[in-house]
C-alpha atoms as a PDB file:
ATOM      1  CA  UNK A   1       0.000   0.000   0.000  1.00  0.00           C
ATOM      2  CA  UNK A   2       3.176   2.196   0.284  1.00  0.00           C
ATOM      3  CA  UNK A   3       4.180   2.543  -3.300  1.00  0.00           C
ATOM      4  CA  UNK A   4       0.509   3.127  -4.049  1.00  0.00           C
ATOM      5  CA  UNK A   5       0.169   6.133  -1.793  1.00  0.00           C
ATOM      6  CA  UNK A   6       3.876   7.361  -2.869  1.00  0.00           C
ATOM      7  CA  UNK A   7       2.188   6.930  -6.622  1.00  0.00           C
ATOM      8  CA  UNK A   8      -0.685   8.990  -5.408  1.00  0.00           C
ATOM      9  CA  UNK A   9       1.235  11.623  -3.778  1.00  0.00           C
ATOM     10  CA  UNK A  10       3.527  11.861  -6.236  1.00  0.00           C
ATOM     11  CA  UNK A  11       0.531  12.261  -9.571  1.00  0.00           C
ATOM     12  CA  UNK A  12      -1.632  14.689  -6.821  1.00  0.00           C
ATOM     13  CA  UNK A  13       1.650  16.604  -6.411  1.00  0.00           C
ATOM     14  CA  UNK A  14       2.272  16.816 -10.314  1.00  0.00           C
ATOM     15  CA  UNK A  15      -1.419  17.674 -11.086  1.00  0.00           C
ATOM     16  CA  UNK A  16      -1.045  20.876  -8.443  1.00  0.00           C
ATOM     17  CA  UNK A  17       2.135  21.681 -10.489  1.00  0.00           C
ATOM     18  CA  UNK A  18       0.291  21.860 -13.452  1.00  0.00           C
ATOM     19  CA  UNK A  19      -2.246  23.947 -12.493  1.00  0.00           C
ATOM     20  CA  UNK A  20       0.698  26.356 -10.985  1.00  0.00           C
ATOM     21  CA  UNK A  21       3.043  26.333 -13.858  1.00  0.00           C
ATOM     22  CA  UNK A  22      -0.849  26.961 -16.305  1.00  0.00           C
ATOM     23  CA  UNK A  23      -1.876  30.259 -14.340  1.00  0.00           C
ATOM     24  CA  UNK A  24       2.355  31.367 -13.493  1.00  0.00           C
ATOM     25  CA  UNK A  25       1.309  35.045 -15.185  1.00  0.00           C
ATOM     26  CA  UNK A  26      -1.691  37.213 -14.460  1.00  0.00           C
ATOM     27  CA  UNK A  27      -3.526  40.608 -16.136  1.00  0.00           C
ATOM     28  CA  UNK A  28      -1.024  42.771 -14.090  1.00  0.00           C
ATOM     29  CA  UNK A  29       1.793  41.040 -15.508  1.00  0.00           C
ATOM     30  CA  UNK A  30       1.204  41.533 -18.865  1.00  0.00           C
ATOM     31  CA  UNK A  31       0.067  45.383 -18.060  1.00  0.00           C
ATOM     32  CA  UNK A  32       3.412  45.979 -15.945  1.00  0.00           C
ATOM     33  CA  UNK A  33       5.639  44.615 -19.206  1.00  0.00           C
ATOM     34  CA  UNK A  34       3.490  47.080 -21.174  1.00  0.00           C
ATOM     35  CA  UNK A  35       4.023  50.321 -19.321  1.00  0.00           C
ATOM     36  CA  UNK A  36       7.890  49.562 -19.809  1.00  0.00           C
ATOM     37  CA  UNK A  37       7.612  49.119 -23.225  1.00  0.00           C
ATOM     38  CA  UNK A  38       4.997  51.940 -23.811  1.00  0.00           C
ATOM     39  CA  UNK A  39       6.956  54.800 -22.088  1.00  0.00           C
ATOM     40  CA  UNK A  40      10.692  53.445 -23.268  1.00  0.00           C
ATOM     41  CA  UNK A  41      10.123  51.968 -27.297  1.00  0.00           C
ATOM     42  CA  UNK A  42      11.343  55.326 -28.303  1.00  0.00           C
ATOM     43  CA  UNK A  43      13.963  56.353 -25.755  1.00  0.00           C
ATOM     44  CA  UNK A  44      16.739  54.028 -25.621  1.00  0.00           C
ATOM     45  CA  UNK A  45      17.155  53.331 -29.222  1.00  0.00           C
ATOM     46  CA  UNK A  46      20.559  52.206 -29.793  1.00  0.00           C
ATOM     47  CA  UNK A  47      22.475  52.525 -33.138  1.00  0.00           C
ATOM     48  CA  UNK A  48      23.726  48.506 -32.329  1.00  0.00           C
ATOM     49  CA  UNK A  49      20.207  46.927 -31.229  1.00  0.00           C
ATOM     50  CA  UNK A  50      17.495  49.474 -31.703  1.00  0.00           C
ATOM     51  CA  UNK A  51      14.734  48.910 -29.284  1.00  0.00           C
ATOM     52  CA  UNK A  52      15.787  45.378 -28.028  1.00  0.00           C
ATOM     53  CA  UNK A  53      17.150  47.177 -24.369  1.00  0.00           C
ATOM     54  CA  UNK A  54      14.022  48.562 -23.673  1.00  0.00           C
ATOM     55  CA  UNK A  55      12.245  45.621 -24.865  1.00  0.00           C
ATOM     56  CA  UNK A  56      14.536  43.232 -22.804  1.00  0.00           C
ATOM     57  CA  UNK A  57      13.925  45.891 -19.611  1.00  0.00           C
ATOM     58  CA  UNK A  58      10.130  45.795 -20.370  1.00  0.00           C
ATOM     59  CA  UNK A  59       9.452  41.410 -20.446  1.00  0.00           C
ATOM     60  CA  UNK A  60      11.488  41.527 -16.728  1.00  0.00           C
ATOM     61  CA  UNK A  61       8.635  41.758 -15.289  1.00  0.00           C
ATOM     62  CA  UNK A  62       6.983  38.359 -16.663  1.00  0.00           C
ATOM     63  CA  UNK A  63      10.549  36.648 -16.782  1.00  0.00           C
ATOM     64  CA  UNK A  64      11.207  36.811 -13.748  1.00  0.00           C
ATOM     65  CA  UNK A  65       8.277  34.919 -12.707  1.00  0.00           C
ATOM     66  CA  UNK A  66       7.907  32.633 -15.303  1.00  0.00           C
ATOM     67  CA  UNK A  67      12.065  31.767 -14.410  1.00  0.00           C
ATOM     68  CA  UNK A  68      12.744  31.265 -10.929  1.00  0.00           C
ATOM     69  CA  UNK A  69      16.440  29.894 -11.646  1.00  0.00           C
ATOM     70  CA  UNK A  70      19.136  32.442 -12.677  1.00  0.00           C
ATOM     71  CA  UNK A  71      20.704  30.065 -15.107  1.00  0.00           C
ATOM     72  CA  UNK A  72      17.275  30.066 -16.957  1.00  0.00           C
ATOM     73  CA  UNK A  73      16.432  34.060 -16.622  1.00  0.00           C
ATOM     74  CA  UNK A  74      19.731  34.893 -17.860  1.00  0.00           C
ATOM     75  CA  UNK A  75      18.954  32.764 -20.858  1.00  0.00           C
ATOM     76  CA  UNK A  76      15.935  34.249 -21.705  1.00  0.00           C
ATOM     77  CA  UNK A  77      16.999  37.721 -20.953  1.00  0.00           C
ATOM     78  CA  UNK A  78      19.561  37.677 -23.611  1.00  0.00           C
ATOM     79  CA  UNK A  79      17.443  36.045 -25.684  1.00  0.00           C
ATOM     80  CA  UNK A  80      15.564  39.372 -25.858  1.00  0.00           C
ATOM     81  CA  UNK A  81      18.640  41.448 -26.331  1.00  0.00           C
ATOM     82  CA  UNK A  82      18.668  40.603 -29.749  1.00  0.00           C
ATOM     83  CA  UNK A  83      18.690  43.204 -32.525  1.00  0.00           C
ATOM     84  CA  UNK A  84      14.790  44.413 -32.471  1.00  0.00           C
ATOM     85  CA  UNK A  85      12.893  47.434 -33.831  1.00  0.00           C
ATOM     86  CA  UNK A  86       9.234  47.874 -35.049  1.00  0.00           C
ATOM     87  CA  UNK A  87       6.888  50.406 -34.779  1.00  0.00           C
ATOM     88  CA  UNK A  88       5.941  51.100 -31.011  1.00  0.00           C
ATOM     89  CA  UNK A  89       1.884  51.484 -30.745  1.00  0.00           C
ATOM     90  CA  UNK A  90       1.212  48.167 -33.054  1.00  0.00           C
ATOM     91  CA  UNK A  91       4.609  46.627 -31.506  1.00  0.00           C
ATOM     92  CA  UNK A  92       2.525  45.901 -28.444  1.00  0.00           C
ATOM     93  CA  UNK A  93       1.263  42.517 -30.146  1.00  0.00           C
ATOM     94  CA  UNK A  94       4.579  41.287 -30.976  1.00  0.00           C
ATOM     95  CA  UNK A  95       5.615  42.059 -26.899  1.00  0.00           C
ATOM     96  CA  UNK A  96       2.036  40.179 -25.960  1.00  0.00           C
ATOM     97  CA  UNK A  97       2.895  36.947 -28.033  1.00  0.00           C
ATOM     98  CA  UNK A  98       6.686  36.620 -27.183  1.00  0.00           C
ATOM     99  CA  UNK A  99       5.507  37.101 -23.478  1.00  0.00           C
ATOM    100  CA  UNK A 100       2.815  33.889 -24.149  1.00  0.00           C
ATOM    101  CA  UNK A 101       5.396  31.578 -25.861  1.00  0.00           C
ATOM    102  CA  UNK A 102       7.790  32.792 -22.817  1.00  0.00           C
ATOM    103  CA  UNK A 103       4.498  31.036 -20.179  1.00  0.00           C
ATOM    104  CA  UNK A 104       4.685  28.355 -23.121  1.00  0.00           C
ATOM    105  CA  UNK A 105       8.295  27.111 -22.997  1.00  0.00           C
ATOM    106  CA  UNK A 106       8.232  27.814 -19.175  1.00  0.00           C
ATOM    107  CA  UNK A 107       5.163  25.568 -18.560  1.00  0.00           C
ATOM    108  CA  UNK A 108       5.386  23.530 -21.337  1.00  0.00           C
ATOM    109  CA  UNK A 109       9.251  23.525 -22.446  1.00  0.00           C
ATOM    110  CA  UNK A 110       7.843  22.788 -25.998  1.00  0.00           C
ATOM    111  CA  UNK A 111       8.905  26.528 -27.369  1.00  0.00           C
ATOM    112  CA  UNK A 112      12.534  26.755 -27.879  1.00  0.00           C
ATOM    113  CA  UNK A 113      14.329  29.513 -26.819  1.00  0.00           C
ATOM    114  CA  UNK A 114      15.076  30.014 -30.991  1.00  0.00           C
ATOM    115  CA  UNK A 115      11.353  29.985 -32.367  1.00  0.00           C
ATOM    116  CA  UNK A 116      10.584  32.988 -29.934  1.00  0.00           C
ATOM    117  CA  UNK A 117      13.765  34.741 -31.508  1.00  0.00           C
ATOM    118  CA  UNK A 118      12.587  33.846 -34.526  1.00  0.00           C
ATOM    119  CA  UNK A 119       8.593  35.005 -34.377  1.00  0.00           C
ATOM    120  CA  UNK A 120      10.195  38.458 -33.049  1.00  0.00           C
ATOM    121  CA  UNK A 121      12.060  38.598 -36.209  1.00  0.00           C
ATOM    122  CA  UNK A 122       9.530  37.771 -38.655  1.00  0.00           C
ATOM    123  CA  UNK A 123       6.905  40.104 -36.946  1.00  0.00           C
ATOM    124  CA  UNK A 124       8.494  43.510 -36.602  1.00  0.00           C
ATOM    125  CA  UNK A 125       9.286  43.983 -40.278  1.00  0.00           C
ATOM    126  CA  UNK A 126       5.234  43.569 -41.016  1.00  0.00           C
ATOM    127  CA  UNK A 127       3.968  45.426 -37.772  1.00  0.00           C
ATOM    128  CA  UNK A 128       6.099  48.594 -38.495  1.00  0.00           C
ATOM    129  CA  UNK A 129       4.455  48.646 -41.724  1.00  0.00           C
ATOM    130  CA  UNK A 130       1.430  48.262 -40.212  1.00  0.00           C
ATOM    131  CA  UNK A 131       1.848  51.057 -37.586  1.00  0.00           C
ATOM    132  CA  UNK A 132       3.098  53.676 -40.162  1.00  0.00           C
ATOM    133  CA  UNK A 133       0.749  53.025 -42.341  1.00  0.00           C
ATOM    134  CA  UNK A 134      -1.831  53.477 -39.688  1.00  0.00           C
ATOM    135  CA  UNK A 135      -0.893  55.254 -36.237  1.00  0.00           C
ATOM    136  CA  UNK A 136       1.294  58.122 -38.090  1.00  0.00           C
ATOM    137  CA  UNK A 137      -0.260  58.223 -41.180  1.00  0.00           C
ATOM    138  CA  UNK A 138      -3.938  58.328 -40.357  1.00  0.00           C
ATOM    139  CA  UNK A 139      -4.210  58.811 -36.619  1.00  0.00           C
ATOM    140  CA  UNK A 140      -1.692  61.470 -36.212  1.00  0.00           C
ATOM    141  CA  UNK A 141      -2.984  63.572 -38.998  1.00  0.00           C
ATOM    142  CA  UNK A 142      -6.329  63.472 -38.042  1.00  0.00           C
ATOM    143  CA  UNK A 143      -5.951  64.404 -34.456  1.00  0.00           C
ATOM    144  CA  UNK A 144      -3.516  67.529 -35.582  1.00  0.00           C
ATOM    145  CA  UNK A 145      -6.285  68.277 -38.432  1.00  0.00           C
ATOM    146  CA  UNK A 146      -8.787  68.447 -36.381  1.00  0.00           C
ATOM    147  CA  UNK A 147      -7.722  70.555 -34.218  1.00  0.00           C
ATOM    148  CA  UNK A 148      -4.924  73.412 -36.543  1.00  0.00           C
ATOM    149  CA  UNK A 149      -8.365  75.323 -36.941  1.00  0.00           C
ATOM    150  CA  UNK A 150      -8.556  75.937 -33.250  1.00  0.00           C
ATOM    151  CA  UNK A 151      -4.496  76.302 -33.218  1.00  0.00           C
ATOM    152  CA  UNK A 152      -4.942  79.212 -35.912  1.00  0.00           C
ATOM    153  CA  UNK A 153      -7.808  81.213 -34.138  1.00  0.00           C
ATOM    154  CA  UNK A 154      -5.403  81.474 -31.130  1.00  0.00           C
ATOM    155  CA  UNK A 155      -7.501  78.979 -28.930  1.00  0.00           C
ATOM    156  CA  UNK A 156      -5.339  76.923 -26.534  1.00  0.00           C
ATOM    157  CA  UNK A 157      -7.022  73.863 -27.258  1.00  0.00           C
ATOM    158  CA  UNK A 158      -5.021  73.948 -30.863  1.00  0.00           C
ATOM    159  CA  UNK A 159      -2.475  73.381 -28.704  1.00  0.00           C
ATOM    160  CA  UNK A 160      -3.464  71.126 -25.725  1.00  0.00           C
ATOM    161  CA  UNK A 161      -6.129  68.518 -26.985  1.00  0.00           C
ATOM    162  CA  UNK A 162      -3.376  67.246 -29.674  1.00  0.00           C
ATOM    163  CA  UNK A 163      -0.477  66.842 -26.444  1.00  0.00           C
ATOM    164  CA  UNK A 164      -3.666  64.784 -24.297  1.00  0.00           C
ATOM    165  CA  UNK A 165      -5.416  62.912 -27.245  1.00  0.00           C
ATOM    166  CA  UNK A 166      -2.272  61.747 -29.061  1.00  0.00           C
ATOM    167  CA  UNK A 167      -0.672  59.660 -25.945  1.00  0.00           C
ATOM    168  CA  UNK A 168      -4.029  58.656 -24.800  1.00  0.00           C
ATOM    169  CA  UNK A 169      -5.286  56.962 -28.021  1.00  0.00           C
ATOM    170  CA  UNK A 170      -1.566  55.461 -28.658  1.00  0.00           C
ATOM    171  CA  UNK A 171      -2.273  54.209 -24.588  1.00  0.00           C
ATOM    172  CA  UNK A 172      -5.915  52.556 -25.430  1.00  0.00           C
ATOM    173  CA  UNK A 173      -4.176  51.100 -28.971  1.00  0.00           C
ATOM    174  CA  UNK A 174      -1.149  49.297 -27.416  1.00  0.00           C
ATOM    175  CA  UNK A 175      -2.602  48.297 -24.267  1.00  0.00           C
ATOM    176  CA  UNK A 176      -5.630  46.079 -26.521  1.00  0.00           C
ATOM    177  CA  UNK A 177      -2.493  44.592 -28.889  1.00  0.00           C
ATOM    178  CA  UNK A 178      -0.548  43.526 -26.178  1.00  0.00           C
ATOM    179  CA  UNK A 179      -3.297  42.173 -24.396  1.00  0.00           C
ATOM    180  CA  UNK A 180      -4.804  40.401 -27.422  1.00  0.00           C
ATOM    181  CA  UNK A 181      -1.350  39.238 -28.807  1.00  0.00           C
ATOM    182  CA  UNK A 182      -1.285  37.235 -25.383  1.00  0.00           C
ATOM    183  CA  UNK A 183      -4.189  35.877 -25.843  1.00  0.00           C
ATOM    184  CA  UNK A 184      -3.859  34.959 -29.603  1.00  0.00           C
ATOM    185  CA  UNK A 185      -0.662  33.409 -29.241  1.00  0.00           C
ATOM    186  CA  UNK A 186       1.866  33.413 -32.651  1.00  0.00           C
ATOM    187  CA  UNK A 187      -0.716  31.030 -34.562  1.00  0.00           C
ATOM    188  CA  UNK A 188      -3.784  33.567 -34.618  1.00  0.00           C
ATOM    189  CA  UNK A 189      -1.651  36.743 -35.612  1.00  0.00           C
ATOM    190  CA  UNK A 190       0.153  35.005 -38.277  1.00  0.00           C
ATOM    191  CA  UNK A 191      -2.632  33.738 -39.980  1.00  0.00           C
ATOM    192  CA  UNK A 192      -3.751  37.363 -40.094  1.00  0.00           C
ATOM    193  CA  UNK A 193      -1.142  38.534 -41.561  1.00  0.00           C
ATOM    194  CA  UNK A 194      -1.202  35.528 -43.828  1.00  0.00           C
ATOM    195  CA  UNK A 195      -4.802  35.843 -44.634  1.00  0.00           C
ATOM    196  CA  UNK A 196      -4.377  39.202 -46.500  1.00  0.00           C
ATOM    197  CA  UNK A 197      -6.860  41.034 -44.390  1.00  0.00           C
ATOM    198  CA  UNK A 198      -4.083  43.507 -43.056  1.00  0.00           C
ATOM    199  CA  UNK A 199      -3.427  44.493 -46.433  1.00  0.00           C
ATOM    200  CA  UNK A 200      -6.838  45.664 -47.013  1.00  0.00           C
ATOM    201  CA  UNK A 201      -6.879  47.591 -43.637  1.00  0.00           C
ATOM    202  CA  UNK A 202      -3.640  49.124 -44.858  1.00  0.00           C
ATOM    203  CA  UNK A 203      -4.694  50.574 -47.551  1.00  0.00           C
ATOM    204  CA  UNK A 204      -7.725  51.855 -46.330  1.00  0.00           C
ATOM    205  CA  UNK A 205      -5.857  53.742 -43.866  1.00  0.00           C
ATOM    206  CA  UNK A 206      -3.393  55.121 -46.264  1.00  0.00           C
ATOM    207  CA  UNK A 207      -6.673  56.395 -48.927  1.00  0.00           C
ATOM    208  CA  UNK A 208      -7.724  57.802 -45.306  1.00  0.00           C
ATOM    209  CA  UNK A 209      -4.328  59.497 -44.773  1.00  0.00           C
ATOM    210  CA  UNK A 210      -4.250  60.619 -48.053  1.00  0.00           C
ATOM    211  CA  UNK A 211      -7.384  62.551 -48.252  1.00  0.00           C
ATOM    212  CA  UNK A 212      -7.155  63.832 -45.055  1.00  0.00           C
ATOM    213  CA  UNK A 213      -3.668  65.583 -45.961  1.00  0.00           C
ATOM    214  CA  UNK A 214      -5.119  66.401 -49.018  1.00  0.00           C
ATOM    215  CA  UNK A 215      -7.911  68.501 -47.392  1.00  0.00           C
ATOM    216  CA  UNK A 216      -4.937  70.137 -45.308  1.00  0.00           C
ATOM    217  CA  UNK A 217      -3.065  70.768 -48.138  1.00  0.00           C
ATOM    218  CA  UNK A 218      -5.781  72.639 -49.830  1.00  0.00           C
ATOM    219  CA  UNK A 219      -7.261  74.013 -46.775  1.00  0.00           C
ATOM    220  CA  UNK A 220      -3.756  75.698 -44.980  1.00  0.00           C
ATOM    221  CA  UNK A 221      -1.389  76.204 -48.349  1.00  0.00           C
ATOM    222  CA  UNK A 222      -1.730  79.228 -49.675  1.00  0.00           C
ATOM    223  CA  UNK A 223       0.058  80.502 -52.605  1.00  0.00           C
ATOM    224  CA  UNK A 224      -0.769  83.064 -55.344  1.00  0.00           C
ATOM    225  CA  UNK A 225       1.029  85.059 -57.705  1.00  0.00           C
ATOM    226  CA  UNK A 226       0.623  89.104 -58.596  1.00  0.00           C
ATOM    227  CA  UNK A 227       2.511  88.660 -62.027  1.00  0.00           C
ATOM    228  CA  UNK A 228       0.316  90.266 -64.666  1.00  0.00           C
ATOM    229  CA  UNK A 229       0.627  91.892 -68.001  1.00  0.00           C
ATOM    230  CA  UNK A 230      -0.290  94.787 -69.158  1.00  0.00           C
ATOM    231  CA  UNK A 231      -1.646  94.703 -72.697  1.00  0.00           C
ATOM    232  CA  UNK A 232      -2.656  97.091 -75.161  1.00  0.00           C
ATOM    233  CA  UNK A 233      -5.360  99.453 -75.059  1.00  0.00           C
ATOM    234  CA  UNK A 234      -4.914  99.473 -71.185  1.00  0.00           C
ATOM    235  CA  UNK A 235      -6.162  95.637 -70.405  1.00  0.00           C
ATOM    236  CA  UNK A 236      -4.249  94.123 -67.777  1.00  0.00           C
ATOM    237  CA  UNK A 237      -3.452  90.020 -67.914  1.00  0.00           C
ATOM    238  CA  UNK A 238      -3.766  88.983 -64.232  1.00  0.00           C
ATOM    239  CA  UNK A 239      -2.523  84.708 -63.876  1.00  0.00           C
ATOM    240  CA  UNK A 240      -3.814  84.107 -60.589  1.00  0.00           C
ATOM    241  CA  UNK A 241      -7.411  85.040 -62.606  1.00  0.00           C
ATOM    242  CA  UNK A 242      -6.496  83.002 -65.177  1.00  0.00           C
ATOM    243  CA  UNK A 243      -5.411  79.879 -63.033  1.00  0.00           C
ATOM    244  CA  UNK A 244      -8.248  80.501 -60.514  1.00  0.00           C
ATOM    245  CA  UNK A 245     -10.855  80.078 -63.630  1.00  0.00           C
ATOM    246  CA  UNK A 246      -8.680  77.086 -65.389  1.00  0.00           C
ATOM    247  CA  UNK A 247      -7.159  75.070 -62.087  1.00  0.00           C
ATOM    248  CA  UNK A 248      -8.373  76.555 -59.057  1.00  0.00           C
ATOM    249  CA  UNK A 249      -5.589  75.772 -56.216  1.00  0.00           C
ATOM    250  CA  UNK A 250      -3.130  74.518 -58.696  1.00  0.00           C
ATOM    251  CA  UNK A 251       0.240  76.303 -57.002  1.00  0.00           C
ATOM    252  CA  UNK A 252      -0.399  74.537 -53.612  1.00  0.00           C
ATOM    253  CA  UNK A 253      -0.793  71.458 -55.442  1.00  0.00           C
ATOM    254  CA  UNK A 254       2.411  71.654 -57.065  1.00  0.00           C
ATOM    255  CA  UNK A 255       4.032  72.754 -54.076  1.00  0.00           C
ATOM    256  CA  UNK A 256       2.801  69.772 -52.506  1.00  0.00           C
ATOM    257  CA  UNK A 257       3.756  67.244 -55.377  1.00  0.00           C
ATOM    258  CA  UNK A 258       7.502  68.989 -55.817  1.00  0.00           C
ATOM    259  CA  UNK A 259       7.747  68.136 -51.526  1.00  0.00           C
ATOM    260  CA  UNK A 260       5.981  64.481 -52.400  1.00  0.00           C
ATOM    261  CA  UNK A 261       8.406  63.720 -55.425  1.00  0.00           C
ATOM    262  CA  UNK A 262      11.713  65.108 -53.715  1.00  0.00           C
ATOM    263  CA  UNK A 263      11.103  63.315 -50.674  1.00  0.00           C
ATOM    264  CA  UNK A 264      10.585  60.049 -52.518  1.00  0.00           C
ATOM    265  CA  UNK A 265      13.624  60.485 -54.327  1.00  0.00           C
ATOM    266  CA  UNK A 266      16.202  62.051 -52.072  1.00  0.00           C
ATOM    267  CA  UNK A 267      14.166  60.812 -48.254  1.00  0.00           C
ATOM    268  CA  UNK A 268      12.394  62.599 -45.541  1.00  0.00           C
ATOM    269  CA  UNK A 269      15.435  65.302 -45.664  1.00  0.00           C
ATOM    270  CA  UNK A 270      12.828  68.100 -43.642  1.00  0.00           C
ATOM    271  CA  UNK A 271      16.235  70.744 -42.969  1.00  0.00           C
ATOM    272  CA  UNK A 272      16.654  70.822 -46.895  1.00  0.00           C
ATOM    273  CA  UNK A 273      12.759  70.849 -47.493  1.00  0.00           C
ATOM    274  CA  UNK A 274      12.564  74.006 -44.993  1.00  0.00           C
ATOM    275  CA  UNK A 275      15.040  75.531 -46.128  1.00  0.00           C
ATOM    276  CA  UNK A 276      14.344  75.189 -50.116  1.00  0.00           C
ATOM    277  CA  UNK A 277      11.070  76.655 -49.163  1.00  0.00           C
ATOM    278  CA  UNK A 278      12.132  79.594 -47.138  1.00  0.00           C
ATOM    279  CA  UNK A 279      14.979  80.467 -50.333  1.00  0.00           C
ATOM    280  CA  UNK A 280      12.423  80.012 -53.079  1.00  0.00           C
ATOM    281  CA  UNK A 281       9.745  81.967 -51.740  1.00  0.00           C
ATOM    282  CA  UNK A 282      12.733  84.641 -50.753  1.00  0.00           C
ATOM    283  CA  UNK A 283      13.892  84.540 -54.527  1.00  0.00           C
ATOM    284  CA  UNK A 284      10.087  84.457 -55.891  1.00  0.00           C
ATOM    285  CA  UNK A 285       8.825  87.776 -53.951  1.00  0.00           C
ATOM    286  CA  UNK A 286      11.907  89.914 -55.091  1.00  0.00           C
ATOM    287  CA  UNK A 287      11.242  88.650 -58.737  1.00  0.00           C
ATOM    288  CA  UNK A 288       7.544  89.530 -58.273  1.00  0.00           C
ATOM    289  CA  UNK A 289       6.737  85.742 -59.008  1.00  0.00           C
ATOM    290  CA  UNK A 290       4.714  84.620 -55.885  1.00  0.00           C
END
């Protein structure tokens, strides 16, 4: 009857080990790892590794836990110390599912230390697509859009609302894709991507993006030109009547193109843009031009 109750012990003592190792992380884990993350993807970029410090830092929290022996914590911390970098706001799912393969191999030991490496890798190149294309192509001019007109009357909420509405919808974003992307696990967020479905959202956030700096374009670019002719018999030739009759708004648009084309050929060089701006419409007023 000995062995039997040793057997006993031994399978009760494994079943309550089980159902430790299944519930090792909670909600406030998972929250605590995104806080760390949140406030740091963008402050201890590194020319070497990018983001991967603060991203190591910000899984601590959950590592520590889910590791109780240094040998394996070390491990897994430099495992995280790998070259990383993706956009911060969508990067929250990438940080959820690494932190759920983490419970995985801890509880499990069926996720190698290489295959979360490895899902980090493939993710951040498509997720910092997805968060360009998105958070600071759609969201960001939106909120400032909405809210130059108040910035231009000399109200103060031009320039507050913009400072509290930016971090808190960034907050609400990454906070539901780190939460989900623990919940999903890799399988569910791969097939997404997989599926095509991103793609669609994609665009439809850059048509979005588009006409929305389109409107400011047309809305806060002003440019006109005073050349005219005088013709015979006393007639004067005004262009800007001409142009306003033919192509209404044309000069902003072209202003706006020459910025589009240059900076995809030459890059996001904003010094040069500024200043070729400020010399041109210099050079323009003394010739009478604009």
């Amino acid at each position: 009857m000995f062995p039997e109750a040793a057997n006993a012990k031994v399978t009760a003592a494994s079943e309550e080990d089980v159902k430790e190792k299944s519930g090792l992380l909670n909600k406030q884990d998972v929250t605590k790892s995104f806080w760390l993350y949140y406030f740091g993807c963008e402050e201890s970029n590194s020319y070497e590794r990018l983001q991967s410090l603060v991203y190591c830092a910000s899984m601590i929290p959950c590592l520590k836990k889910l590791y109780p022996k240094k040998e394996d914590l070390s491990e897994a911390l430099k495992r995280h110390l790998a070259f990383f970098n993706t956009e911060g706001t969508l990067g929250g799912v990438i940080q959820g599912i690494s932190i759920a393969m983490e419970e995985e191999a801890a509880t499990e030991g069926t996720v190698p230390g290489s295959a979360i490496t490895s899902i980090k890798t493939g993710l951040m190149g498509p997720i910092a697509g997805m968060g360009d294309g998105i958070v600071w192509a759609v969201v960001m001019p939106i909120i400032y859009g909405v809210f130059i007109p108040y910035a231009s009357q000399g109200s103060a909420l031009g320039g507050i609302m913009p400072l509290i509405l930016w971090p808190g919808i960034t907050i609400i974003i990454q906070y539901f894709m780190t939460h989900r992307g623990y919940k999903l696990g890799r399988q569910s967020i791969t097939g997404i991507l997989q599926s095509g479905m991103m793609q669609s959202i994609i665009f439809a956030a850059n048509v979005l993006g588009l006409i929305m700096m389109g409107a400011l374009s047309s809305s806060y670019i002003t440019i006109a030109t005073p050349f005219q002719i005088t013709m015979g018999a006393g007639n004067t030739l005004v262009f800007q009547e001409i142009l306003d009759a033919v192509v209404p708004g044309i000069l902003p648009l072209v202003a706006v193109f020459g910025i589009y084309f240059y900076m995809q050929k030459k890059g996001p060089r904003y010094n040069v843009i500024l200043l070729s701006i400020i010399v041109i419409s210099v050079v323009c007023a003394l010739l009478g031009i604009l």
